[in-house]
N, C-alpha and C. Protein backbone atom coordinates (compact mmCIF):
# COMPACT_ATOMS: atom_id res chain seq x y z
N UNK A 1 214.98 103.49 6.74
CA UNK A 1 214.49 104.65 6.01
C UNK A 1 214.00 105.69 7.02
N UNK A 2 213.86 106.51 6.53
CA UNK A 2 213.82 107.89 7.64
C UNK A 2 212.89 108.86 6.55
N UNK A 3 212.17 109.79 7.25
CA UNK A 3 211.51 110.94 6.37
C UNK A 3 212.76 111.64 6.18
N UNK A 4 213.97 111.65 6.95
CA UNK A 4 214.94 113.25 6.43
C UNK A 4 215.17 112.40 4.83
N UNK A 5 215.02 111.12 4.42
CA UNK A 5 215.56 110.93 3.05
C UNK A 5 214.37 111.21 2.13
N UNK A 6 213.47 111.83 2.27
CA UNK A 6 212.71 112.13 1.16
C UNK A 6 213.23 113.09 0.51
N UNK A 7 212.70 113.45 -0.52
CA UNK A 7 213.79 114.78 -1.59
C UNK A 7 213.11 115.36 -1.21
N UNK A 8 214.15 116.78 -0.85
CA UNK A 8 214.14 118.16 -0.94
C UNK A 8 213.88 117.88 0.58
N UNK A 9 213.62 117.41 1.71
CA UNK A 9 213.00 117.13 2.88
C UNK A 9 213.93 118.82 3.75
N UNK A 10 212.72 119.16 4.13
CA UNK A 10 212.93 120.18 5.22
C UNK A 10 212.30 120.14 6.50
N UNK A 11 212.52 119.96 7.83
CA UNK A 11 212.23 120.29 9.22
C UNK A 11 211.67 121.34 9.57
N UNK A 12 211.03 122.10 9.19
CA UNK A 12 210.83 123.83 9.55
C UNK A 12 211.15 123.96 10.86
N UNK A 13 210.04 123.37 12.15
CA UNK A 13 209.98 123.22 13.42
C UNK A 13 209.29 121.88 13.91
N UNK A 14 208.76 122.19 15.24
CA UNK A 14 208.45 120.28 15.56
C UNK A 14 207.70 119.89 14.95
N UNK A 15 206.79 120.76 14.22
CA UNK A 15 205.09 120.61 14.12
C UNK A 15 205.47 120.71 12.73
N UNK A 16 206.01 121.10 11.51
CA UNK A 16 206.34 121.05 9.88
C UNK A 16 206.94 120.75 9.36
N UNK A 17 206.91 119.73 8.52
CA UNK A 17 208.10 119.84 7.93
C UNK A 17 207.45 119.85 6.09
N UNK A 18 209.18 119.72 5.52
CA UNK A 18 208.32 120.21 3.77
C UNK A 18 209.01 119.15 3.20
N UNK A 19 208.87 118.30 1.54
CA UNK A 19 209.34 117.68 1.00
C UNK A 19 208.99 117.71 -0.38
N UNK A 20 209.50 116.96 -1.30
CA UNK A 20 209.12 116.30 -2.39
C UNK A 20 207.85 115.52 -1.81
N UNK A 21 207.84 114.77 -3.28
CA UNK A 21 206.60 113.74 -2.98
C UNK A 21 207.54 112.68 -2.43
N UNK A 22 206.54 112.28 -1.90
CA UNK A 22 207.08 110.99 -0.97
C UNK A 22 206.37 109.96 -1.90
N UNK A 23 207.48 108.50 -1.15
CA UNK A 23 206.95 107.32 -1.73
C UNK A 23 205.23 106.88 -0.84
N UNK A 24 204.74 105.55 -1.13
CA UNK A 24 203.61 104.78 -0.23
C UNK A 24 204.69 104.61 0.89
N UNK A 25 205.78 104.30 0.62
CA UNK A 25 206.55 103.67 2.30
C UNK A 25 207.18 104.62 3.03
N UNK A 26 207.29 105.82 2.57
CA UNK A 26 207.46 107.12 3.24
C UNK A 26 206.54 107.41 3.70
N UNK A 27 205.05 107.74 2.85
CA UNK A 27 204.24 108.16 4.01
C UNK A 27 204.08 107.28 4.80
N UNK A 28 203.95 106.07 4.98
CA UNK A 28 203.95 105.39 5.99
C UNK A 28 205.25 105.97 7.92
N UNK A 29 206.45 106.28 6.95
CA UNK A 29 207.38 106.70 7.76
C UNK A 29 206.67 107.97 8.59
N UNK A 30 205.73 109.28 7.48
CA UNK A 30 205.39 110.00 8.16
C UNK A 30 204.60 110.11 9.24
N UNK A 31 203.59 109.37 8.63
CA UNK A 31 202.44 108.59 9.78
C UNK A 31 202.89 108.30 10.98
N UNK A 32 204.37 107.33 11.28
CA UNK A 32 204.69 106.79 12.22
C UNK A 32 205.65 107.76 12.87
N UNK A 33 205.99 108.86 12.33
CA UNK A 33 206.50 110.15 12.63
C UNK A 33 206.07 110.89 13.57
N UNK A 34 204.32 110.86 13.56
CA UNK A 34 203.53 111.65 14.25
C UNK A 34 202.75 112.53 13.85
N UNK A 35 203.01 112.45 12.52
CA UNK A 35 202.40 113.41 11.68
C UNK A 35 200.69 113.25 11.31
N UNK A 36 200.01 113.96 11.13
CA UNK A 36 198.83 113.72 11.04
C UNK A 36 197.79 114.49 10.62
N UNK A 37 198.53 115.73 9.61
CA UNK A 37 197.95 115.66 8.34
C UNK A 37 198.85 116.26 7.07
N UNK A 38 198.52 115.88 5.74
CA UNK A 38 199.26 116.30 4.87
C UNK A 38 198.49 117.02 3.64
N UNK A 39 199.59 118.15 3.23
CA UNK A 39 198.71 118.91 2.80
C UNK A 39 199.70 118.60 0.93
N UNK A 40 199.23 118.39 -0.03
CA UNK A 40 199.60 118.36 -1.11
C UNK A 40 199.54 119.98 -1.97
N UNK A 41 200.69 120.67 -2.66
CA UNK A 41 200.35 121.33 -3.35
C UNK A 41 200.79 121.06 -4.92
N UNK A 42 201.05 119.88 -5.63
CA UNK A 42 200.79 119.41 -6.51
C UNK A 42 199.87 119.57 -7.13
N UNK A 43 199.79 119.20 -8.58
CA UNK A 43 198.44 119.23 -9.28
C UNK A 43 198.56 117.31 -9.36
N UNK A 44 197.60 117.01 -9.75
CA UNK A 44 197.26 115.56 -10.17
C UNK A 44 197.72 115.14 -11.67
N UNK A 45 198.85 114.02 -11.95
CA UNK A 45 198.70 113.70 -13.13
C UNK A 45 200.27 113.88 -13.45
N UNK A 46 201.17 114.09 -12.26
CA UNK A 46 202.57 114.23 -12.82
C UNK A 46 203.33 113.09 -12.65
N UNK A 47 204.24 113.01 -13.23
CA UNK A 47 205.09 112.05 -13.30
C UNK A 47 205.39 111.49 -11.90
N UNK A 48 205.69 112.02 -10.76
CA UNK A 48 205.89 111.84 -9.83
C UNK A 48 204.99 111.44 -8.60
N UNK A 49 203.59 112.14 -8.95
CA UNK A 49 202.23 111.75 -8.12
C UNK A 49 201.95 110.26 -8.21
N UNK A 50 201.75 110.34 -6.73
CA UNK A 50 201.81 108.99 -6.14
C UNK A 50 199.38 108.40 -6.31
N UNK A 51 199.90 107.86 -7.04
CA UNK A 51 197.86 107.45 -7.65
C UNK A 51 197.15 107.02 -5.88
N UNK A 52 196.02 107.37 -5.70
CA UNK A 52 195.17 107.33 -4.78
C UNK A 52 196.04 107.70 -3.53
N UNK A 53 196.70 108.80 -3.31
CA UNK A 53 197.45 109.73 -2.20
C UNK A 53 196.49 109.73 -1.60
N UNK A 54 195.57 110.18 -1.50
CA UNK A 54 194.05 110.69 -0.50
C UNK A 54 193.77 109.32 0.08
N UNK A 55 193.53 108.38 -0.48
CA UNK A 55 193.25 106.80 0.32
C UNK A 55 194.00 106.09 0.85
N UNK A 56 195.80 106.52 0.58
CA UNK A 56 196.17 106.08 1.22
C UNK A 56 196.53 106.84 2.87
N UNK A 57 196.54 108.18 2.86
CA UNK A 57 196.71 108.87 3.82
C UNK A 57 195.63 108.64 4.96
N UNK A 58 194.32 108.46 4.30
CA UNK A 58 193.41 107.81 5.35
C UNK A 58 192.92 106.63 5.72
N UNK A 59 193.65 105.56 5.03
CA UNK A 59 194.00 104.70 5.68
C UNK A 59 195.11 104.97 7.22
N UNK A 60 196.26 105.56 6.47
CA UNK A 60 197.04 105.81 8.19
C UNK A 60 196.58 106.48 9.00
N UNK A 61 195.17 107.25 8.76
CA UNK A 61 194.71 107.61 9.87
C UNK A 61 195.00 109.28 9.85
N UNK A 62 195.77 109.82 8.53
CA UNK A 62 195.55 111.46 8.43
C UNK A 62 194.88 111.72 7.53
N UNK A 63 194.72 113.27 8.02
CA UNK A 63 193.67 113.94 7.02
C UNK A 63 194.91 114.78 5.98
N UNK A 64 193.94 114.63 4.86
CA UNK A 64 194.69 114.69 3.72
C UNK A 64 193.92 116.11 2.77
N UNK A 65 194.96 117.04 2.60
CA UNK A 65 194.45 118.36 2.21
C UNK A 65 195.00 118.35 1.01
N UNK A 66 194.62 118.81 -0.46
CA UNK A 66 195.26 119.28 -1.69
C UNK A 66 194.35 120.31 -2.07
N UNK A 67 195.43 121.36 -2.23
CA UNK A 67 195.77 122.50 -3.50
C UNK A 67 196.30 122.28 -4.39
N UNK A 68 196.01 121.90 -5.30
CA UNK A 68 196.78 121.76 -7.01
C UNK A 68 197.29 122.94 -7.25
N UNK A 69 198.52 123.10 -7.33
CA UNK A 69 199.21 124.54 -7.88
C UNK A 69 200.03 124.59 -9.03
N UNK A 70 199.16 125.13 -10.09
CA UNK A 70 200.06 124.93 -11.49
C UNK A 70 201.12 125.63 -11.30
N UNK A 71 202.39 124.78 -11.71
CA UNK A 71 203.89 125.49 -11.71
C UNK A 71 203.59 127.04 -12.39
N UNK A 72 203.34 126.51 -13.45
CA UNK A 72 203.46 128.16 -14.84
C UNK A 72 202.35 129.24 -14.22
N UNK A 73 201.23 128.44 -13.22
CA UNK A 73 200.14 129.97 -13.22
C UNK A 73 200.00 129.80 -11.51
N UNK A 74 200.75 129.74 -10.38
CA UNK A 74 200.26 130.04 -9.03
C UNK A 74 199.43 131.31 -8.80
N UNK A 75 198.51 131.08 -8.13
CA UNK A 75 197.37 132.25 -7.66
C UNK A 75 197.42 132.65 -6.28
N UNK A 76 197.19 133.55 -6.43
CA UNK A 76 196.89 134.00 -4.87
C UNK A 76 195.83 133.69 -4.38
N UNK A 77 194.91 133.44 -4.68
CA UNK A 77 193.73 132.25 -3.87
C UNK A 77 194.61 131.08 -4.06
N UNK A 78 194.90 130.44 -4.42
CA UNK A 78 195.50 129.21 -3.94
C UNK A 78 196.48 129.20 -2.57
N UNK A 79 196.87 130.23 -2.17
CA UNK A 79 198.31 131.14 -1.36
C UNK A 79 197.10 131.30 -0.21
N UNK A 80 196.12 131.95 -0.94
CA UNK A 80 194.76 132.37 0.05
C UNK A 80 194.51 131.35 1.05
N UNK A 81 193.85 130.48 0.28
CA UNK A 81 193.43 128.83 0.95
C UNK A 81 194.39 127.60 1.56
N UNK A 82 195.65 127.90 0.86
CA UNK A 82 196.73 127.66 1.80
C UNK A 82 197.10 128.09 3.53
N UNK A 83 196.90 129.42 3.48
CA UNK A 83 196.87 129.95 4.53
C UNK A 83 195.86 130.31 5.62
N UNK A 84 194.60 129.60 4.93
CA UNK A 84 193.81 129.12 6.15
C UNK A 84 193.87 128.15 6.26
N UNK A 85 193.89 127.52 5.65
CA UNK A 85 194.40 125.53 6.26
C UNK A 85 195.46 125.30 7.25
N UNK A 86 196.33 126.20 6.77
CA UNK A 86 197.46 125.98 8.02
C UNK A 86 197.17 127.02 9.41
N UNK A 87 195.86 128.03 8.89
CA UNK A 87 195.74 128.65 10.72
C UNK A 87 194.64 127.45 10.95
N UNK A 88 194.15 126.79 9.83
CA UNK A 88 193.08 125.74 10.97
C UNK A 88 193.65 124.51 11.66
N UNK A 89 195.14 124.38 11.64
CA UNK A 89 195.64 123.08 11.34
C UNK A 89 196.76 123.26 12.91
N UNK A 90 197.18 124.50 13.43
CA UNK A 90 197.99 125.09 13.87
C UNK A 90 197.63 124.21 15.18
N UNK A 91 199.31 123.93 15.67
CA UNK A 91 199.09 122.78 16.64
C UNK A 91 199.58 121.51 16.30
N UNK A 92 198.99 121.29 15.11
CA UNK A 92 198.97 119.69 14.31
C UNK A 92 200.37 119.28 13.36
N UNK A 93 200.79 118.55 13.87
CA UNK A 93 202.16 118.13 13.04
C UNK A 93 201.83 118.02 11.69
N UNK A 94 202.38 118.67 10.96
CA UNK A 94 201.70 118.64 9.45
C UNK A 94 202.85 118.69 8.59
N UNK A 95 202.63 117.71 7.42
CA UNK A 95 203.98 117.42 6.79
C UNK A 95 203.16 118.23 5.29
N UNK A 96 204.02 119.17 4.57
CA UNK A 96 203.40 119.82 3.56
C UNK A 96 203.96 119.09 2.50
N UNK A 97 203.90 118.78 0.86
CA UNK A 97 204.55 118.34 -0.21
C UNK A 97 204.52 118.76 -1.34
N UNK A 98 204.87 118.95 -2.33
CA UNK A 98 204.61 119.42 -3.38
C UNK A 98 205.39 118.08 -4.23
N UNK A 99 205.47 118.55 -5.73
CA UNK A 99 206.63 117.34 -6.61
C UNK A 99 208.23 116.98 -5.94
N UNK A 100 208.92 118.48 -5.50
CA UNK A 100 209.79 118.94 -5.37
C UNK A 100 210.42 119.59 -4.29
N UNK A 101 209.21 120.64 -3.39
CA UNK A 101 209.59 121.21 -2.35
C UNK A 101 209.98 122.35 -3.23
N UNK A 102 209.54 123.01 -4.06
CA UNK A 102 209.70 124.21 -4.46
C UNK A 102 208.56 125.27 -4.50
N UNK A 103 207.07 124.59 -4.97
CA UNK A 103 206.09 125.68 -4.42
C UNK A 103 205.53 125.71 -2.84
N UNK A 104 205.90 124.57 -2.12
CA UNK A 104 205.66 124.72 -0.54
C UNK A 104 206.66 125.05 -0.42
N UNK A 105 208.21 125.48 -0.43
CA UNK A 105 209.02 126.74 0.08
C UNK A 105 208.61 128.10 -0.10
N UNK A 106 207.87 128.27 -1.63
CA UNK A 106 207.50 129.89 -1.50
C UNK A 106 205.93 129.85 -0.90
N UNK A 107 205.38 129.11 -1.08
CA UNK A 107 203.81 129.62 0.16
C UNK A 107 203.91 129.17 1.86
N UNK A 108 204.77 128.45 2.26
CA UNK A 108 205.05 128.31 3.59
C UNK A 108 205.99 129.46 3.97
N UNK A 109 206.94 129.99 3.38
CA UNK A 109 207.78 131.41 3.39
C UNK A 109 206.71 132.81 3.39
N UNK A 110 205.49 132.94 2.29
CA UNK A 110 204.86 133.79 2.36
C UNK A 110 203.72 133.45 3.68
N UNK A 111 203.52 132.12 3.59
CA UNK A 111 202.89 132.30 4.90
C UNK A 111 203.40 132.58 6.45
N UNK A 112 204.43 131.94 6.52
CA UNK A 112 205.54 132.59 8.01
C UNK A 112 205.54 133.78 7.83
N UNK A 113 205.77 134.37 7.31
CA UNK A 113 205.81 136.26 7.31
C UNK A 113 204.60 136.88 7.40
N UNK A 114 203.67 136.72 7.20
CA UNK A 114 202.26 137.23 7.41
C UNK A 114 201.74 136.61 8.81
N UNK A 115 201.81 135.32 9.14
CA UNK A 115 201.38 134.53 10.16
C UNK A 115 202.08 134.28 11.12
N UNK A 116 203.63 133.84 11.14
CA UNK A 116 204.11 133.58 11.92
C UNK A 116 205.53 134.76 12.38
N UNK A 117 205.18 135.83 11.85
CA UNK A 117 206.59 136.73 12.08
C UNK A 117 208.07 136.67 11.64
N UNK A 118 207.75 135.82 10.77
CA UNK A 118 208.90 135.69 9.81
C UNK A 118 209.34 136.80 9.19
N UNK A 119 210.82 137.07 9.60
CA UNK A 119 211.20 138.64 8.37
C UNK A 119 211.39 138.20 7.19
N UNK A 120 211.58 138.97 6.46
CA UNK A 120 211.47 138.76 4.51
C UNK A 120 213.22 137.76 4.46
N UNK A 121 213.88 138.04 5.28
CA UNK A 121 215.25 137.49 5.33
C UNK A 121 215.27 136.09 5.57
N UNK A 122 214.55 135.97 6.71
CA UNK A 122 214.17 134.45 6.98
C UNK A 122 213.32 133.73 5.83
N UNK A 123 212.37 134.18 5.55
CA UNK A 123 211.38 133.91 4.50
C UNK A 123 212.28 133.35 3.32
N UNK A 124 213.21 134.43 2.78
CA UNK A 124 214.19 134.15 1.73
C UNK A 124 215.28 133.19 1.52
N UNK A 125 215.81 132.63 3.06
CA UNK A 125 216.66 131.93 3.60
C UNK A 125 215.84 130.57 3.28
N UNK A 126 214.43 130.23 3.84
CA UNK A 126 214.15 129.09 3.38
C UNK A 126 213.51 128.79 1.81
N UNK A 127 213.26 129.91 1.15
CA UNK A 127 212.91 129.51 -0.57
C UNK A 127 214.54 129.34 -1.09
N UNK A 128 215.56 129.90 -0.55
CA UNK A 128 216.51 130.01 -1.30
C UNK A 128 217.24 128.41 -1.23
N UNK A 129 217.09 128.14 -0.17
CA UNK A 129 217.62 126.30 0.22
C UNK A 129 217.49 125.35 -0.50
N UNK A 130 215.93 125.39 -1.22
CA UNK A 130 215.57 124.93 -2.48
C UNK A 130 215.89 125.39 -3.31
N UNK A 131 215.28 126.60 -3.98
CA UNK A 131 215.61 127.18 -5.20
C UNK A 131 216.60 127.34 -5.76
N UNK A 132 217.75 127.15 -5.18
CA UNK A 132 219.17 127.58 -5.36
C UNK A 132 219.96 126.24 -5.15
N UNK A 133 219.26 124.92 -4.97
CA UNK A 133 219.98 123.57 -4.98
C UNK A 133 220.32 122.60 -5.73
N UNK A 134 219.50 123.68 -7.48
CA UNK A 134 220.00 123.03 -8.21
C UNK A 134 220.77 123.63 -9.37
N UNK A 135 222.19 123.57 -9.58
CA UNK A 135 223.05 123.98 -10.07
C UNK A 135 222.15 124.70 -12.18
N UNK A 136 222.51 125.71 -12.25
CA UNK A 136 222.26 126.25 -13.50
C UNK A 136 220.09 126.65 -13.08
N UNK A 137 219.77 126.61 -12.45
CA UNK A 137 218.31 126.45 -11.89
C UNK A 137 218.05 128.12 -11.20
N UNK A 138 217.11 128.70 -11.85
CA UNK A 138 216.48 129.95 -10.56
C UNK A 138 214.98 130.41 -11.27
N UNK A 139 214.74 131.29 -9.86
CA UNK A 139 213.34 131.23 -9.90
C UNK A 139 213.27 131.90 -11.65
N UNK A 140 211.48 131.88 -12.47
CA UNK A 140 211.65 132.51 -13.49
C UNK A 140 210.79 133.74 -12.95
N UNK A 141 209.96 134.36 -14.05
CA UNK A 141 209.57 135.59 -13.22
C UNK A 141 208.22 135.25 -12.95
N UNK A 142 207.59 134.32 -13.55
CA UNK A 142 206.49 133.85 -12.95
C UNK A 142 206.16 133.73 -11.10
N UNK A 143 207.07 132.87 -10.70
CA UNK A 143 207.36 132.90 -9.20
C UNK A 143 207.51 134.18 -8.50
N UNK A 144 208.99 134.70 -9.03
CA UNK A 144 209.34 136.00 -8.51
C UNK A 144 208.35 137.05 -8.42
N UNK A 145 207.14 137.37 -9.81
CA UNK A 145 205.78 137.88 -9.83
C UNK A 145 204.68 137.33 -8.77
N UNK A 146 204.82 136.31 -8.62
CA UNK A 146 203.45 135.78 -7.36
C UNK A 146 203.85 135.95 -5.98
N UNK A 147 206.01 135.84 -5.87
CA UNK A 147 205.96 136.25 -4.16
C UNK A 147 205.79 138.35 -4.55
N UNK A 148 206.31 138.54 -5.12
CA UNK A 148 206.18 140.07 -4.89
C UNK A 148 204.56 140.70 -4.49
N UNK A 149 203.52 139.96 -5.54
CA UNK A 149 202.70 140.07 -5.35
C UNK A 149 201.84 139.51 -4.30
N UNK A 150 202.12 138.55 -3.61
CA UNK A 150 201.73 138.31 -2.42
C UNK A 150 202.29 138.90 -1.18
N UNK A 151 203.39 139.37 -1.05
CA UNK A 151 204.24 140.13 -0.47
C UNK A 151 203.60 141.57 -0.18
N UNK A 152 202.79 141.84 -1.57
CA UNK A 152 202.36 143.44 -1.25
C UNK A 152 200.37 143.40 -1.30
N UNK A 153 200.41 142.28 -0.90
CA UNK A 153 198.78 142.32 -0.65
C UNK A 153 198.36 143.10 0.42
């Protein structure tokens, strides 16, 4: 088993990468990856959330960050607090997750462009990898409303 088999799994650079939720034996993979901290933007209580994530992450020895981000209502304080976690984190191999890898493509995209010099092209190149991977699937305007609007903060 390998982290590239987690769903939706993305590499950004050495230090990020993005995914679905992972299994207990994935994060384990991440852990032994090098990774050493993970940041959840899930909410608690989905089908897919893995029960006591936080205890098990510190058991392996990372620190374990969540933002709950409701699909239907993302905020820009949530985008906010996202993006100081990752300037406090900078350096640190950090594996981000959500259910899917669809709201950590658009706040790691809005955050590279503000933080890391990402053009809007690049930015778009990695929401679109996801967003566009699943056949009959696109953003609704909810999304499209929170990057525009974070876009023009």
């Amino acid at each position: 088993m390998s982290i590239s088999d987690i769903y939706n799994f993305i590499q950004i650079d050495g230090l990020t990468a993005t995914a679905g939720q992972p299994s207990a034996d994935q994060f384990e993979e991440i852990a032994d990856s090098g990774y050493s901290a993970v940041i959840n933007l899930a909410p608690d209580g989905l089908d897919t959330s893995l029960p006591e994530e936080a205890e098990l992450l510190h058991r392996l020895g990372m620190e374990y960050y969540h933002i709950p981000v409701a699909w239907s209502d993302p905020q820009l304080g949530e985008l906010s607090r996202f993006e100081s976690l990752m300037a406090s984190l900078s350096g640190s191999p950090t594996f981000i997750h959500c259910q899917a890898n669809f709201r950590v493509t658009v706040f790691f995209a809005l955050y590279a462009t503000s933080h890391l010099g990402w053009s809007d092209e690049q930015a778009n190149a990695l929401i679109d990898r996801i967003w566009t991977s699943r056949p009959g699937f696109e953003m609704d305007d909810t999304w499209k409303n929170f990057v525009a609007a974070a876009r023009s903060r």
